[in-house]
PDB file of N, CA and C in Angstrom:
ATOM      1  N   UNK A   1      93.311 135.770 176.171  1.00  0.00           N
ATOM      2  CA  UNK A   1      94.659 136.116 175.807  1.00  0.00           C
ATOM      3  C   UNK A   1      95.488 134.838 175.792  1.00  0.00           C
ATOM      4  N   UNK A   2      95.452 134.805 174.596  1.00  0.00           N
ATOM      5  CA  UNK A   2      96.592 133.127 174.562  1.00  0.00           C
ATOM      6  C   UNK A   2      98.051 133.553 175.293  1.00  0.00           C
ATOM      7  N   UNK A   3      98.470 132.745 175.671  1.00  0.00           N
ATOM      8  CA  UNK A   3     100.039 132.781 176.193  1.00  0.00           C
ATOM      9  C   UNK A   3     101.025 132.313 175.407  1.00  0.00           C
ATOM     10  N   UNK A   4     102.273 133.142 174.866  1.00  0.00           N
ATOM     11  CA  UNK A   4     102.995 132.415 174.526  1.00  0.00           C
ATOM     12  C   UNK A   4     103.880 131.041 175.030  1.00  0.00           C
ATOM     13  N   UNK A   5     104.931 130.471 174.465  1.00  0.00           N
ATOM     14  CA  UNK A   5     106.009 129.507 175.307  1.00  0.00           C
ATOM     15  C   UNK A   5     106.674 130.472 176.419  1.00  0.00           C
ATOM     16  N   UNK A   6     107.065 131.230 176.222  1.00  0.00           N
ATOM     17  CA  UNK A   6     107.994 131.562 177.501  1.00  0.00           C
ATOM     18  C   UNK A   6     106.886 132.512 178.791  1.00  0.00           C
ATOM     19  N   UNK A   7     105.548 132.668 178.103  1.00  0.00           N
ATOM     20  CA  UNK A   7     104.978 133.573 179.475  1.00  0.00           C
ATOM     21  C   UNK A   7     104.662 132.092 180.221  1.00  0.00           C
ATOM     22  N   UNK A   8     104.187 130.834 179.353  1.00  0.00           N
ATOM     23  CA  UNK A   8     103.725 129.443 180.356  1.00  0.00           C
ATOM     24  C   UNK A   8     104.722 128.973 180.738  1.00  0.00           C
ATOM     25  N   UNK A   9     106.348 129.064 180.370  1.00  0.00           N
ATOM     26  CA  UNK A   9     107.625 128.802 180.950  1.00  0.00           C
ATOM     27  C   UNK A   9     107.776 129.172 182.746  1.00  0.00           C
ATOM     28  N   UNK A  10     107.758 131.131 182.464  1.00  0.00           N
ATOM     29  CA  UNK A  10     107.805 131.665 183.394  1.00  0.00           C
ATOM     30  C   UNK A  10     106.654 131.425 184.564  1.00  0.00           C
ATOM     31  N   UNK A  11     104.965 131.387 183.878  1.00  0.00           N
ATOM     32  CA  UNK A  11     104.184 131.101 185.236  1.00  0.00           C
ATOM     33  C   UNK A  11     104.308 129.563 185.569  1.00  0.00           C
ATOM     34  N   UNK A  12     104.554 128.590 184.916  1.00  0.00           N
ATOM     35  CA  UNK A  12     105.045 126.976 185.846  1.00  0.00           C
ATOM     36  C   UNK A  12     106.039 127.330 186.535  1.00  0.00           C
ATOM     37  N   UNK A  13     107.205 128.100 186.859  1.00  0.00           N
ATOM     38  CA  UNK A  13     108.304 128.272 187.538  1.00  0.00           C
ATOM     39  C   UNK A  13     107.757 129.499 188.696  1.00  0.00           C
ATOM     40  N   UNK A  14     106.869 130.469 188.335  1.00  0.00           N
ATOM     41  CA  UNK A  14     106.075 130.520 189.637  1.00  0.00           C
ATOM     42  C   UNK A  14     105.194 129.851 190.106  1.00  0.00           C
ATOM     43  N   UNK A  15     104.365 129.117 189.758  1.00  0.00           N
ATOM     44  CA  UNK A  15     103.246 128.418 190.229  1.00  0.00           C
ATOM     45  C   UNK A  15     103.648 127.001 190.664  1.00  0.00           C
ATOM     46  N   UNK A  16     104.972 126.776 190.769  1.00  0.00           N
ATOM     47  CA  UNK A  16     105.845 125.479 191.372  1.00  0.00           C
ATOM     48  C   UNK A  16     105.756 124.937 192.848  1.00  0.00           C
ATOM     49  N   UNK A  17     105.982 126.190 193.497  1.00  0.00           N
ATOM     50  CA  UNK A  17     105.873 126.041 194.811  1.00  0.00           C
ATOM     51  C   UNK A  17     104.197 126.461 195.502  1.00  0.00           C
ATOM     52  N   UNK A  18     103.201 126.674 194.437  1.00  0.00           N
ATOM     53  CA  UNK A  18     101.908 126.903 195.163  1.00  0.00           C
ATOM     54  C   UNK A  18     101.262 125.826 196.201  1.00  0.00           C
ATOM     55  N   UNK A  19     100.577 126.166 196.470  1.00  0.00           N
ATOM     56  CA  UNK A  19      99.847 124.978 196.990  1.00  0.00           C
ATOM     57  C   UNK A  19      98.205 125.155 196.605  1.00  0.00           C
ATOM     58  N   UNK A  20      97.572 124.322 196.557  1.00  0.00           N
ATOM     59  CA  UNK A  20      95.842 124.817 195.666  1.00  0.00           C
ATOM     60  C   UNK A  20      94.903 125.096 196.594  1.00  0.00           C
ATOM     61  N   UNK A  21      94.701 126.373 196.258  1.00  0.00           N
ATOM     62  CA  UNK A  21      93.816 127.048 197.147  1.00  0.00           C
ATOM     63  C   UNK A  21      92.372 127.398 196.684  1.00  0.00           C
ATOM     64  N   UNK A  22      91.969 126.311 195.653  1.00  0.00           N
ATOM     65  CA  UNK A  22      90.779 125.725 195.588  1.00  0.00           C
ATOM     66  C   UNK A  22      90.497 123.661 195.327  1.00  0.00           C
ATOM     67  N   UNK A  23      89.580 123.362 195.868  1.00  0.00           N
ATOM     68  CA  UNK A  23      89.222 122.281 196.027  1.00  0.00           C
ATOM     69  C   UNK A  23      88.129 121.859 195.484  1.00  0.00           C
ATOM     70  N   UNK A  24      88.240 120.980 194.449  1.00  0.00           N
ATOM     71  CA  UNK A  24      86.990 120.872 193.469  1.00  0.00           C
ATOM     72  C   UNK A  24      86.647 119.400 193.940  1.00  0.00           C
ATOM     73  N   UNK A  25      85.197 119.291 194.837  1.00  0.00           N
ATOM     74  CA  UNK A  25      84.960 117.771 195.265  1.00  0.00           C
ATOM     75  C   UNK A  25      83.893 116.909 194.152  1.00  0.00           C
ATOM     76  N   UNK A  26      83.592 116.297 195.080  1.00  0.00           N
ATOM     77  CA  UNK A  26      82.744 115.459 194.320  1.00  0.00           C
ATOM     78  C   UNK A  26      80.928 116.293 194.095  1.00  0.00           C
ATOM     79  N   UNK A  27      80.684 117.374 194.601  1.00  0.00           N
ATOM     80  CA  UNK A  27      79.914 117.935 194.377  1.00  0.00           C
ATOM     81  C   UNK A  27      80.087 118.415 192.482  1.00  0.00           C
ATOM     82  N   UNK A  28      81.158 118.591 192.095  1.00  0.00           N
ATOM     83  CA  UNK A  28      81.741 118.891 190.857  1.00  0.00           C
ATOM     84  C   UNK A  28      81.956 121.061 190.736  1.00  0.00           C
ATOM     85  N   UNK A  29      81.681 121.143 189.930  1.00  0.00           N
ATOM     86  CA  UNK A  29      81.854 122.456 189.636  1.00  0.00           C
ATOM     87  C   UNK A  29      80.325 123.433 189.613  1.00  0.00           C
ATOM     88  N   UNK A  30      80.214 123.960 190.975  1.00  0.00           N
ATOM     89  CA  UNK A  30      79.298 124.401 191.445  1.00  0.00           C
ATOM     90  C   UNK A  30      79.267 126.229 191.153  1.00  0.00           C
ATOM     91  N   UNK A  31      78.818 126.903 191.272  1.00  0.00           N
ATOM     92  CA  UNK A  31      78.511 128.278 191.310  1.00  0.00           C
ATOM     93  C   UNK A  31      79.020 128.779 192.161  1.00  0.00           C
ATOM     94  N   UNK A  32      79.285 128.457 193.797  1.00  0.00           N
ATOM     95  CA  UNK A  32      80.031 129.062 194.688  1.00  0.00           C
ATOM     96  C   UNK A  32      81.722 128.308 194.527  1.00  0.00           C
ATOM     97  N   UNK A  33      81.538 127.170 193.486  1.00  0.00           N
ATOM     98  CA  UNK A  33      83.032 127.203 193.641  1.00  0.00           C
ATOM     99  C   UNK A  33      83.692 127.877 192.548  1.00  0.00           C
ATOM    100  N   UNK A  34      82.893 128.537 191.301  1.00  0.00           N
ATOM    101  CA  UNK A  34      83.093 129.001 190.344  1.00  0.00           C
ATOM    102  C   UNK A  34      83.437 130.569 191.383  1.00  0.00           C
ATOM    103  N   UNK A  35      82.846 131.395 192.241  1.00  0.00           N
ATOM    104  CA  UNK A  35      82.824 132.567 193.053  1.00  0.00           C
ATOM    105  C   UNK A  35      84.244 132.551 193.213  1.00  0.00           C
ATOM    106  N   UNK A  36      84.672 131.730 194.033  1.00  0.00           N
ATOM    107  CA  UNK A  36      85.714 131.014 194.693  1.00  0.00           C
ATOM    108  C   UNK A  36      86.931 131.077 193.676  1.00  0.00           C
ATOM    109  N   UNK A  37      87.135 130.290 192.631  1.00  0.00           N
ATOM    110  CA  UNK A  37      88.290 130.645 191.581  1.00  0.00           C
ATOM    111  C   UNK A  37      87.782 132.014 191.329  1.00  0.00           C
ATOM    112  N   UNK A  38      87.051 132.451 190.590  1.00  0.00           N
ATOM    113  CA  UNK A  38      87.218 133.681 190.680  1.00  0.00           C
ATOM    114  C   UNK A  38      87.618 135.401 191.721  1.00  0.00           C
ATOM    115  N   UNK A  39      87.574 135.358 192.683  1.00  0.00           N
ATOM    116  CA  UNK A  39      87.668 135.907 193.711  1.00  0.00           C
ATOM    117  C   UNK A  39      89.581 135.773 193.844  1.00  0.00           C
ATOM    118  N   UNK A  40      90.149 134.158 193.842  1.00  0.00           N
ATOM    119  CA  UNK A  40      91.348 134.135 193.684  1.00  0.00           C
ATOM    120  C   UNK A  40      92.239 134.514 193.092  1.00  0.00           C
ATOM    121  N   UNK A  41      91.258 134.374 191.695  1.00  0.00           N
ATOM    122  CA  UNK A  41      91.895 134.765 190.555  1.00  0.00           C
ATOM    123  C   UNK A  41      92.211 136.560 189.956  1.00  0.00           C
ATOM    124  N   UNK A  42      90.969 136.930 190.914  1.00  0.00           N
ATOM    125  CA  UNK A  42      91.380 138.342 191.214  1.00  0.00           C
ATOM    126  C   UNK A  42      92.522 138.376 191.864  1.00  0.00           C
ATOM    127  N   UNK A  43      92.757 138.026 193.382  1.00  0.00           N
ATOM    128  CA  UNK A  43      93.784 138.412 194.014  1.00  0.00           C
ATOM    129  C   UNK A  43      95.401 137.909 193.777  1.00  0.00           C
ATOM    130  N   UNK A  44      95.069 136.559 193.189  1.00  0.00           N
ATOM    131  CA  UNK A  44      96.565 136.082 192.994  1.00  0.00           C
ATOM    132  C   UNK A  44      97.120 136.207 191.741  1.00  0.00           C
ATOM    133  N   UNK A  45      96.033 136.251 190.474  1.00  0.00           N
ATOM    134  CA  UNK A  45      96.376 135.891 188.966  1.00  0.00           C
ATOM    135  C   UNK A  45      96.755 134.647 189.002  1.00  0.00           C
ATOM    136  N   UNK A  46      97.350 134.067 189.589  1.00  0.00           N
ATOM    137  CA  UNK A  46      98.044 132.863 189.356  1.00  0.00           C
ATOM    138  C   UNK A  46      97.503 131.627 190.077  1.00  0.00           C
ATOM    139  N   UNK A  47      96.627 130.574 190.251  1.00  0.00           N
ATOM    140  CA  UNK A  47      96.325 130.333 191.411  1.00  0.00           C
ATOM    141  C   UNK A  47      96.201 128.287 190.807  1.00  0.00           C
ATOM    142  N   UNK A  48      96.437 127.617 191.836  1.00  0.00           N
ATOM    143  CA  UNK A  48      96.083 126.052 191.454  1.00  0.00           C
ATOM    144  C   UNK A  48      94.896 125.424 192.204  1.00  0.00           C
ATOM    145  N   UNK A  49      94.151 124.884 191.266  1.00  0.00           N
ATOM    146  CA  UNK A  49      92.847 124.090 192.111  1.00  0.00           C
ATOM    147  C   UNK A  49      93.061 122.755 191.146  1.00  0.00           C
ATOM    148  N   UNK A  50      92.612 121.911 192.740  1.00  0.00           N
ATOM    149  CA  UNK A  50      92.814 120.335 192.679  1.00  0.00           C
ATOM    150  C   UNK A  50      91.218 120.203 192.539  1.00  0.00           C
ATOM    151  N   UNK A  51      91.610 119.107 191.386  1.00  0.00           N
ATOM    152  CA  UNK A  51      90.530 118.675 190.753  1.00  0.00           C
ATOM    153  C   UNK A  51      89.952 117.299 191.355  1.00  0.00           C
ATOM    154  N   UNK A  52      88.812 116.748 191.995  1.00  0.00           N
ATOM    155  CA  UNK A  52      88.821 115.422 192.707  1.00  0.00           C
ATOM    156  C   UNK A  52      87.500 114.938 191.783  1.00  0.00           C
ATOM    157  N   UNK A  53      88.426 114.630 190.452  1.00  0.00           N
ATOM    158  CA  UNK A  53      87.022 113.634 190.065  1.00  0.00           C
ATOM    159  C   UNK A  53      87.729 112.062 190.104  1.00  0.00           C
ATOM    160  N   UNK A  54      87.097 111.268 189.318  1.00  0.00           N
ATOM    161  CA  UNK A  54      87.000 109.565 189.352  1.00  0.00           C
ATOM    162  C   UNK A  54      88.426 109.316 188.353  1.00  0.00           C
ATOM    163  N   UNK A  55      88.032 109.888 187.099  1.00  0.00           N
ATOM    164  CA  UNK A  55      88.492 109.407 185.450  1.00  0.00           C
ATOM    165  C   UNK A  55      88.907 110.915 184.870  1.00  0.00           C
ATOM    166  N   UNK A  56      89.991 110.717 184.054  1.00  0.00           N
ATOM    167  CA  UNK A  56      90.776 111.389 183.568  1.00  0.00           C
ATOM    168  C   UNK A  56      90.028 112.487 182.643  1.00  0.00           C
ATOM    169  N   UNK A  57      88.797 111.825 182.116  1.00  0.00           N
ATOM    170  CA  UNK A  57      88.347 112.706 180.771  1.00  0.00           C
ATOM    171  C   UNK A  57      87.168 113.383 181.721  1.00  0.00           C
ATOM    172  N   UNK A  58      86.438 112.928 182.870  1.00  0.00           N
ATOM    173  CA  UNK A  58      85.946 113.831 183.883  1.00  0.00           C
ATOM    174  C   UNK A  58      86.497 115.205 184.379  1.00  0.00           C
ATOM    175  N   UNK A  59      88.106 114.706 184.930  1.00  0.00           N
ATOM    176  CA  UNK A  59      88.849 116.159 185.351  1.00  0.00           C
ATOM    177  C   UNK A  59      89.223 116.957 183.777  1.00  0.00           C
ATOM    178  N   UNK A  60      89.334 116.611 182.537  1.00  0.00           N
ATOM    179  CA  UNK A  60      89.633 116.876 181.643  1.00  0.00           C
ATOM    180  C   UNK A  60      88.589 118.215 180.902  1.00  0.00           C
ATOM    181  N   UNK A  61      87.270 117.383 181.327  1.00  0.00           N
ATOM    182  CA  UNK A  61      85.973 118.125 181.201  1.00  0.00           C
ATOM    183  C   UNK A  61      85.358 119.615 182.271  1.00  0.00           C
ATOM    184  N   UNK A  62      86.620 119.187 183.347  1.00  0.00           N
ATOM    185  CA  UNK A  62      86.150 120.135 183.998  1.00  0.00           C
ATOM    186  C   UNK A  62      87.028 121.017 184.369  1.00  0.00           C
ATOM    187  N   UNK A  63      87.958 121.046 184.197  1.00  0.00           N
ATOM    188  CA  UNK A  63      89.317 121.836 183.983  1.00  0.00           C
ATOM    189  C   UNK A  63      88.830 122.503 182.845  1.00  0.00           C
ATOM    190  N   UNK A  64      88.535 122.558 181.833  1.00  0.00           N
ATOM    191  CA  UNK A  64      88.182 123.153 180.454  1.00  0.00           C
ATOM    192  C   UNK A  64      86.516 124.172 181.114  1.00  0.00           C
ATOM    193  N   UNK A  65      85.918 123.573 181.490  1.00  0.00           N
ATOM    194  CA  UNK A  65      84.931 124.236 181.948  1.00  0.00           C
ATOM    195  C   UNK A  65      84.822 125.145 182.461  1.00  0.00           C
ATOM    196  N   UNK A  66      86.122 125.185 183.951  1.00  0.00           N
ATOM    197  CA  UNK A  66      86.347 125.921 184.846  1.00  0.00           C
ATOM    198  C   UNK A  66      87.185 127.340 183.779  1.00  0.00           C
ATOM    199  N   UNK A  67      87.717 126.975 182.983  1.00  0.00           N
ATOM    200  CA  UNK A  67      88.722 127.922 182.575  1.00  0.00           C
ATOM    201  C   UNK A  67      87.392 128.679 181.486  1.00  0.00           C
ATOM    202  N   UNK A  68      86.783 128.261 181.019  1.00  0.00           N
ATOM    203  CA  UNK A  68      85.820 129.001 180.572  1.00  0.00           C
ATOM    204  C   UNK A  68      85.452 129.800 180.963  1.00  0.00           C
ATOM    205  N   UNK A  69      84.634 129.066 181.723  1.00  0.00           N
ATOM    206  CA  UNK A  69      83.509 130.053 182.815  1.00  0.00           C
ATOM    207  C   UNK A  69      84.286 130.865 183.860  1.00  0.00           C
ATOM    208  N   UNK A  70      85.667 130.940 184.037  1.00  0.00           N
ATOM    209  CA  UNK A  70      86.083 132.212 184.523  1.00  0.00           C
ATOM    210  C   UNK A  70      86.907 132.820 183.622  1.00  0.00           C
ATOM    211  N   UNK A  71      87.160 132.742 182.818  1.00  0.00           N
ATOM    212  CA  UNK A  71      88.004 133.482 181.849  1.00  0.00           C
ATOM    213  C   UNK A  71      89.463 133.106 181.964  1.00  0.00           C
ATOM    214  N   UNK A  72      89.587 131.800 181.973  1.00  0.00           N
ATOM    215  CA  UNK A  72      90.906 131.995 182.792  1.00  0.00           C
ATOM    216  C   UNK A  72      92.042 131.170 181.669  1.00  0.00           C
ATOM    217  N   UNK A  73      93.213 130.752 181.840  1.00  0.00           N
ATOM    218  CA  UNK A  73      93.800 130.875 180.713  1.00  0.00           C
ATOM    219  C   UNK A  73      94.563 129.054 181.971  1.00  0.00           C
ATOM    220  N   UNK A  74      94.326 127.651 181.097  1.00  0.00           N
ATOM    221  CA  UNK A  74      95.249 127.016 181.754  1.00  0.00           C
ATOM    222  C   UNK A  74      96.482 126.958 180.731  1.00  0.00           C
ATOM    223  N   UNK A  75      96.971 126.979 182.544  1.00  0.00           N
ATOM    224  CA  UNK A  75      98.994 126.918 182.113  1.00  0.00           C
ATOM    225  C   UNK A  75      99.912 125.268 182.121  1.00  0.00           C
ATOM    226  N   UNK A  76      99.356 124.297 183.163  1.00  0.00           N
ATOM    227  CA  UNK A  76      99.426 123.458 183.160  1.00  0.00           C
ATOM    228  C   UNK A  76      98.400 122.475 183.820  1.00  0.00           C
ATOM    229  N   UNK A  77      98.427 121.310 183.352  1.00  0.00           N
ATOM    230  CA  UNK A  77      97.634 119.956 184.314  1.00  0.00           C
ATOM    231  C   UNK A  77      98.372 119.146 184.600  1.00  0.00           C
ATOM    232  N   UNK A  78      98.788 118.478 185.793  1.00  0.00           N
ATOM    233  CA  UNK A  78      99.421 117.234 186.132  1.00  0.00           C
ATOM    234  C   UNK A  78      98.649 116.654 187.249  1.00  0.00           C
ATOM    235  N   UNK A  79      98.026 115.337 186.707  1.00  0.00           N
ATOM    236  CA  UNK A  79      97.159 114.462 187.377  1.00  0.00           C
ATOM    237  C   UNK A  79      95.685 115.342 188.131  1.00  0.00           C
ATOM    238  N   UNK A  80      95.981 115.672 188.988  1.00  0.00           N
ATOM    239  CA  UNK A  80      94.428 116.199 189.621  1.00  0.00           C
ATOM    240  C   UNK A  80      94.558 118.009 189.919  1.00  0.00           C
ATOM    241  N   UNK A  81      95.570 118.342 189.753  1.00  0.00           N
ATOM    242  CA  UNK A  81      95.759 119.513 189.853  1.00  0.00           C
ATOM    243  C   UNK A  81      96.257 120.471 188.612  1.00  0.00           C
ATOM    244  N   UNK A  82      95.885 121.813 188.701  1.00  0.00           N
ATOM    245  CA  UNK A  82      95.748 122.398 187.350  1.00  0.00           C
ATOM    246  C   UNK A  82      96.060 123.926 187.914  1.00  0.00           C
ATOM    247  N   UNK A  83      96.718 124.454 186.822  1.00  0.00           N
ATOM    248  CA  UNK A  83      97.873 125.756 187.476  1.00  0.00           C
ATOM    249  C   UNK A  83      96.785 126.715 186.250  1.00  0.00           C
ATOM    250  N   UNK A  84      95.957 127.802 186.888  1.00  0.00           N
ATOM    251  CA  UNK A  84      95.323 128.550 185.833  1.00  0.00           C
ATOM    252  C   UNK A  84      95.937 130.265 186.066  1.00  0.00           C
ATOM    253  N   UNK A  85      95.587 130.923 185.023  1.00  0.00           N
ATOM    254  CA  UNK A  85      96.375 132.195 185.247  1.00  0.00           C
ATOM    255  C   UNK A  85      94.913 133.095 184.496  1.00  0.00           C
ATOM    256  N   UNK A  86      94.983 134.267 185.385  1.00  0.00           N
ATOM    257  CA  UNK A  86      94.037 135.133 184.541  1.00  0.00           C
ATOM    258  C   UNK A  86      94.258 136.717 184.865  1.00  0.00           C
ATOM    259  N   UNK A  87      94.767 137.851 183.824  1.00  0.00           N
ATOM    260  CA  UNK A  87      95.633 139.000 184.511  1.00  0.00           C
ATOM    261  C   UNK A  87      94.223 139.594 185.034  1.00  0.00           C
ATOM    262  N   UNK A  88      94.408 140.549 186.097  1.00  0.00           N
ATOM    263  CA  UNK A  88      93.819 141.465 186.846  1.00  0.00           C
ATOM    264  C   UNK A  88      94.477 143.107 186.075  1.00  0.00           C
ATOM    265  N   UNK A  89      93.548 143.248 185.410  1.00  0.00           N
ATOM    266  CA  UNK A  89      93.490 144.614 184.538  1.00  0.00           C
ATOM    267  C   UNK A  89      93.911 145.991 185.319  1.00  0.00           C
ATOM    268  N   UNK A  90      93.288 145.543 186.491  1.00  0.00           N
ATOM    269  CA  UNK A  90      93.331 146.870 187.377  1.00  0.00           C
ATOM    270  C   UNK A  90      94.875 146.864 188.236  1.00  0.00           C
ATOM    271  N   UNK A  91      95.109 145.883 188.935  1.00  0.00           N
ATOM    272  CA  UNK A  91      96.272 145.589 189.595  1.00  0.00           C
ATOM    273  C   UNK A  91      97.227 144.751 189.109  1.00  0.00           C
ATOM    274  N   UNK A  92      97.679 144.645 188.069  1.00  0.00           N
ATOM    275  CA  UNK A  92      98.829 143.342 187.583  1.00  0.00           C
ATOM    276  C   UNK A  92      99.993 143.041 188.616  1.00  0.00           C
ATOM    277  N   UNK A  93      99.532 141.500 189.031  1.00  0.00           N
ATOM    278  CA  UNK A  93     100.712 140.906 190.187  1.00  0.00           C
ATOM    279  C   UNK A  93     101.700 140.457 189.446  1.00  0.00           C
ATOM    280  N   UNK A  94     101.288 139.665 188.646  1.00  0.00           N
ATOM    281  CA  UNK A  94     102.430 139.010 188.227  1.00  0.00           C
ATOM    282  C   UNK A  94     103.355 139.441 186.396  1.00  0.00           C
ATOM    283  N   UNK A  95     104.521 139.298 186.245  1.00  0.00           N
ATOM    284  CA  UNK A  95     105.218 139.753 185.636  1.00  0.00           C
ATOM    285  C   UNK A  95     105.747 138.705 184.560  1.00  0.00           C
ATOM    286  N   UNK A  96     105.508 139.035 183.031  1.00  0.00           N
ATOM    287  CA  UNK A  96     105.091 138.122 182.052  1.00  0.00           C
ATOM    288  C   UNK A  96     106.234 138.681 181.162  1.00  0.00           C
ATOM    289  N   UNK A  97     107.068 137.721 180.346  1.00  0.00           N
ATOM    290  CA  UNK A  97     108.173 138.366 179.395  1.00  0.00           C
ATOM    291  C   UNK A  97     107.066 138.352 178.402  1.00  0.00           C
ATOM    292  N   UNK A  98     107.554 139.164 177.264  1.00  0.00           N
ATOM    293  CA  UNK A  98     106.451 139.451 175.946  1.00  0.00           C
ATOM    294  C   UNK A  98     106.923 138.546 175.126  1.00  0.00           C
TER     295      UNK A  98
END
């Protein structure tokens, strides 16, 4: 589900004050950390994971990866951290202008 301008307006102005409650190390993007965004991404919809690679087109590669392989929709990147959003069908938390 692409996002328009004002639904990625509204989730950067919630996802401002998050803090990232996933941690992507130097192991890179593993299967239990793929569990991990996902599981979050159930409960929060909204959630930020810090990216800890070397080089820009590394976190670039894996930010894109991650959003793949969970379905997830990125809203923003600034430097090592990355704000992803993905709705929960069953329970919708968060609240999106159309």
């Amino acid at each position: 589900m692409p996002l328009s301008e004002a639904q990625r307006k509204q989730l950067k102005r919630l996802g401002h004050n998050l803090k990232p409650v996933v941690i992507i190390g130097n192991a890179g993007l593993s299967e239990a950390v793929l569990a991990e965004i996902d599981i979050a991404l159930s409960h929060h919809e909204l959630i930020k994971v810090r990216v800890n690679a070397g080089d820009r087109e590394a976190r670039d590669a894996m930010v894109a990866s991650m959003c793949e392989r969970s379905t997830a929709e990125l809203v923003q990147r600034i430097g090592h951290i990355a704000l992803i959003f993905r709705r929960n069908p069953d329970r919708p938390r968060v609240e999106l202008p159309r």
